[in-house]
C-alpha atoms as a PDB file:
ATOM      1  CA  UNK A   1      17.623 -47.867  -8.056  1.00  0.00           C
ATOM      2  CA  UNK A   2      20.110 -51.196  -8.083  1.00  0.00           C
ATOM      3  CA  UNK A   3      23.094 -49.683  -9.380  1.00  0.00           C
ATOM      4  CA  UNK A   4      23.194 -47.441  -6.158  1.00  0.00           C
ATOM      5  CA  UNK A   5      23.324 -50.739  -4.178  1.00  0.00           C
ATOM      6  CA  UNK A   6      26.324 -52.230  -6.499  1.00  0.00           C
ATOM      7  CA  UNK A   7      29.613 -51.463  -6.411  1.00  0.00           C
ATOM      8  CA  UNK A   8      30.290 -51.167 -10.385  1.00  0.00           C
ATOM      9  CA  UNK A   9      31.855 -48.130 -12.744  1.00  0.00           C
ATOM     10  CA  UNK A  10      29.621 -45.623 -13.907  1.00  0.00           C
ATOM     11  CA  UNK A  11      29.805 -46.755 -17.288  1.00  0.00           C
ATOM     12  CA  UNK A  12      29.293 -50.297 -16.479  1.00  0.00           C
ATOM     13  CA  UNK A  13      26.419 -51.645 -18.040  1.00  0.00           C
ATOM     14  CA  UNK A  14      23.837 -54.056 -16.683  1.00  0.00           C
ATOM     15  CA  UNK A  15      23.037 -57.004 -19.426  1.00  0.00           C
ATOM     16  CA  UNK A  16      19.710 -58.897 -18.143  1.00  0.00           C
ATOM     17  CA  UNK A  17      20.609 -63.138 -18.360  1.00  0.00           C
ATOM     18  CA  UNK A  18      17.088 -64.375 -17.752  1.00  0.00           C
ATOM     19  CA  UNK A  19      14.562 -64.995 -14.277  1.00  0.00           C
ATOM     20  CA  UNK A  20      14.042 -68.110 -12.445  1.00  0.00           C
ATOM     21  CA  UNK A  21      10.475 -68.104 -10.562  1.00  0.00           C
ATOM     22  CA  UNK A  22      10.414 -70.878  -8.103  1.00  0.00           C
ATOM     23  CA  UNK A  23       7.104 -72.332  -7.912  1.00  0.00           C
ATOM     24  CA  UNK A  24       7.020 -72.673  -3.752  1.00  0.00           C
ATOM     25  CA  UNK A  25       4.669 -71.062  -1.174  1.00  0.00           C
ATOM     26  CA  UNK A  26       6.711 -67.721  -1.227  1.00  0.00           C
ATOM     27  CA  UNK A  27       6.968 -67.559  -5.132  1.00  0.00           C
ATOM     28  CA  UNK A  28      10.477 -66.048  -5.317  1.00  0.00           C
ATOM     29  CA  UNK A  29      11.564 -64.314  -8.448  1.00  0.00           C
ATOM     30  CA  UNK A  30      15.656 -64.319  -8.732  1.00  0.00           C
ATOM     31  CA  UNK A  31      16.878 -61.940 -12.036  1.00  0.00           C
ATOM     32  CA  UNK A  32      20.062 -62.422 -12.813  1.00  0.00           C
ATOM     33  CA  UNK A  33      22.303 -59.866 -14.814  1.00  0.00           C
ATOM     34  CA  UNK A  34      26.199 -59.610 -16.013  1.00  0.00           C
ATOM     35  CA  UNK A  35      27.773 -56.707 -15.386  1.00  0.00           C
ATOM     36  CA  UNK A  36      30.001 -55.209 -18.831  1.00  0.00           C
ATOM     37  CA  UNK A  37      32.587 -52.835 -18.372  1.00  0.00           C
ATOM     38  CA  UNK A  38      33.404 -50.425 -21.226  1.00  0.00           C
ATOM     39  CA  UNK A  39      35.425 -52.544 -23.337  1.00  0.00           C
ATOM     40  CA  UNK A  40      32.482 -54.916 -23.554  1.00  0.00           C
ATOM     41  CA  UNK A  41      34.294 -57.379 -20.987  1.00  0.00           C
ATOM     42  CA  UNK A  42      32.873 -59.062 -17.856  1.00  0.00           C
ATOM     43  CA  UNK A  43      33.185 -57.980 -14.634  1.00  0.00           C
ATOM     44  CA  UNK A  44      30.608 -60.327 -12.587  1.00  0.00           C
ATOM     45  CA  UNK A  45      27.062 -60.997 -12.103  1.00  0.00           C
ATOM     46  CA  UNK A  46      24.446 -59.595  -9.607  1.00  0.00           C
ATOM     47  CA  UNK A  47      21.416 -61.598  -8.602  1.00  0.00           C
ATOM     48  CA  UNK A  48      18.112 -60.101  -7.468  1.00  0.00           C
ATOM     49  CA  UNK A  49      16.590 -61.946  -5.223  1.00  0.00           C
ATOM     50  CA  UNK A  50      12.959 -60.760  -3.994  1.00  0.00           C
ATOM     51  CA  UNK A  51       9.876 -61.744  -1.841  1.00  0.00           C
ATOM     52  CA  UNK A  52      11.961 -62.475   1.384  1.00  0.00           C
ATOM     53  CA  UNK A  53       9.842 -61.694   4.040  1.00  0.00           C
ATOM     54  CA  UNK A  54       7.527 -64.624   3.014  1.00  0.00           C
ATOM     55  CA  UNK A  55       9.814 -66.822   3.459  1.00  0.00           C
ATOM     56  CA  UNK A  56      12.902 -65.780   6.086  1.00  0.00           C
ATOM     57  CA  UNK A  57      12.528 -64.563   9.686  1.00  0.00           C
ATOM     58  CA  UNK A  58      13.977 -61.146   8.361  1.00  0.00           C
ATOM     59  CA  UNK A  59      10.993 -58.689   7.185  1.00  0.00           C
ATOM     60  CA  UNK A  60      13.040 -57.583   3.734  1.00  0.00           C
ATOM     61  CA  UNK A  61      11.618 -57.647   0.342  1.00  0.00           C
ATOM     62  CA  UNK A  62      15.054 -57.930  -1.756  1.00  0.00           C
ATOM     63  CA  UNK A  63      18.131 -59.527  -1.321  1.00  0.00           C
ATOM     64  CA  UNK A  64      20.891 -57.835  -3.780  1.00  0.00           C
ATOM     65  CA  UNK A  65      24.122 -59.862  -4.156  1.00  0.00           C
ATOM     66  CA  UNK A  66      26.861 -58.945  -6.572  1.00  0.00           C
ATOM     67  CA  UNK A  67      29.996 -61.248  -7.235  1.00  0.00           C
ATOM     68  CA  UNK A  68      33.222 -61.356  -9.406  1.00  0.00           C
ATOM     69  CA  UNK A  69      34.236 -63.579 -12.325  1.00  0.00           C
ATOM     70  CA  UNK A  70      35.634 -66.113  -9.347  1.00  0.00           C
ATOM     71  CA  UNK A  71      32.698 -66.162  -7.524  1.00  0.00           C
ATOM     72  CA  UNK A  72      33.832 -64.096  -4.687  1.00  0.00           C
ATOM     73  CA  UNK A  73      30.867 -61.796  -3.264  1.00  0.00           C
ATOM     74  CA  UNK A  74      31.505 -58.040  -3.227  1.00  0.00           C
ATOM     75  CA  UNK A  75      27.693 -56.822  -2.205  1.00  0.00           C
ATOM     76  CA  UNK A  76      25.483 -58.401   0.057  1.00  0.00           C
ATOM     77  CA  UNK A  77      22.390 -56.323   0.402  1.00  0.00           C
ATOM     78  CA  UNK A  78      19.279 -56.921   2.425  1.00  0.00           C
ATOM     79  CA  UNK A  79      16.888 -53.849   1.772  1.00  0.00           C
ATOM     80  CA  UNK A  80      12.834 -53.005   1.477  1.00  0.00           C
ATOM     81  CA  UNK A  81      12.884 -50.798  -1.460  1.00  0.00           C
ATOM     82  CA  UNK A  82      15.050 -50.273  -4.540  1.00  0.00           C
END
């Protein structure tokens, strides 16, 4: 599951912000979603990024990144299954 790779509150909630599909030879999906603490306030954003191994000489199938409100990456995640 992603919220095992993030590092986020248990009652953090996960808002979905939309997918980009880029229309290149590897046909990478990136899903984007905001990350809500309890008092309905942002926290940051973490970007799903998947279809890697067509594209990178790393054999991975999802890159999982997670930043802040200042952009500052807390989770960097290379992995094969979620």
């Amino acid at each position: 599951m992603l919220r095992d790779y993030l590092k986020i509150d248990a009652e953090d909630k996960l808002v979905e912000k939309g997918t980009l599909r880029t229309n290149n030879r590897g046909q990478e999906d990136v899903t984007e979603w905001t990350i809500i603490n309890h008092s309905g306030e942002e926290k940051g954003v973490v970007a799903l990024f998947d279809k890697l191994s067509n594209r990178r000489s790393y054999r991975v199938s999802y890159r999982i990144m997670q930043t802040d409100l200042q952009g500052k990456v807390v989770v960097d995640h290379l992995t094969d299954v979620l």
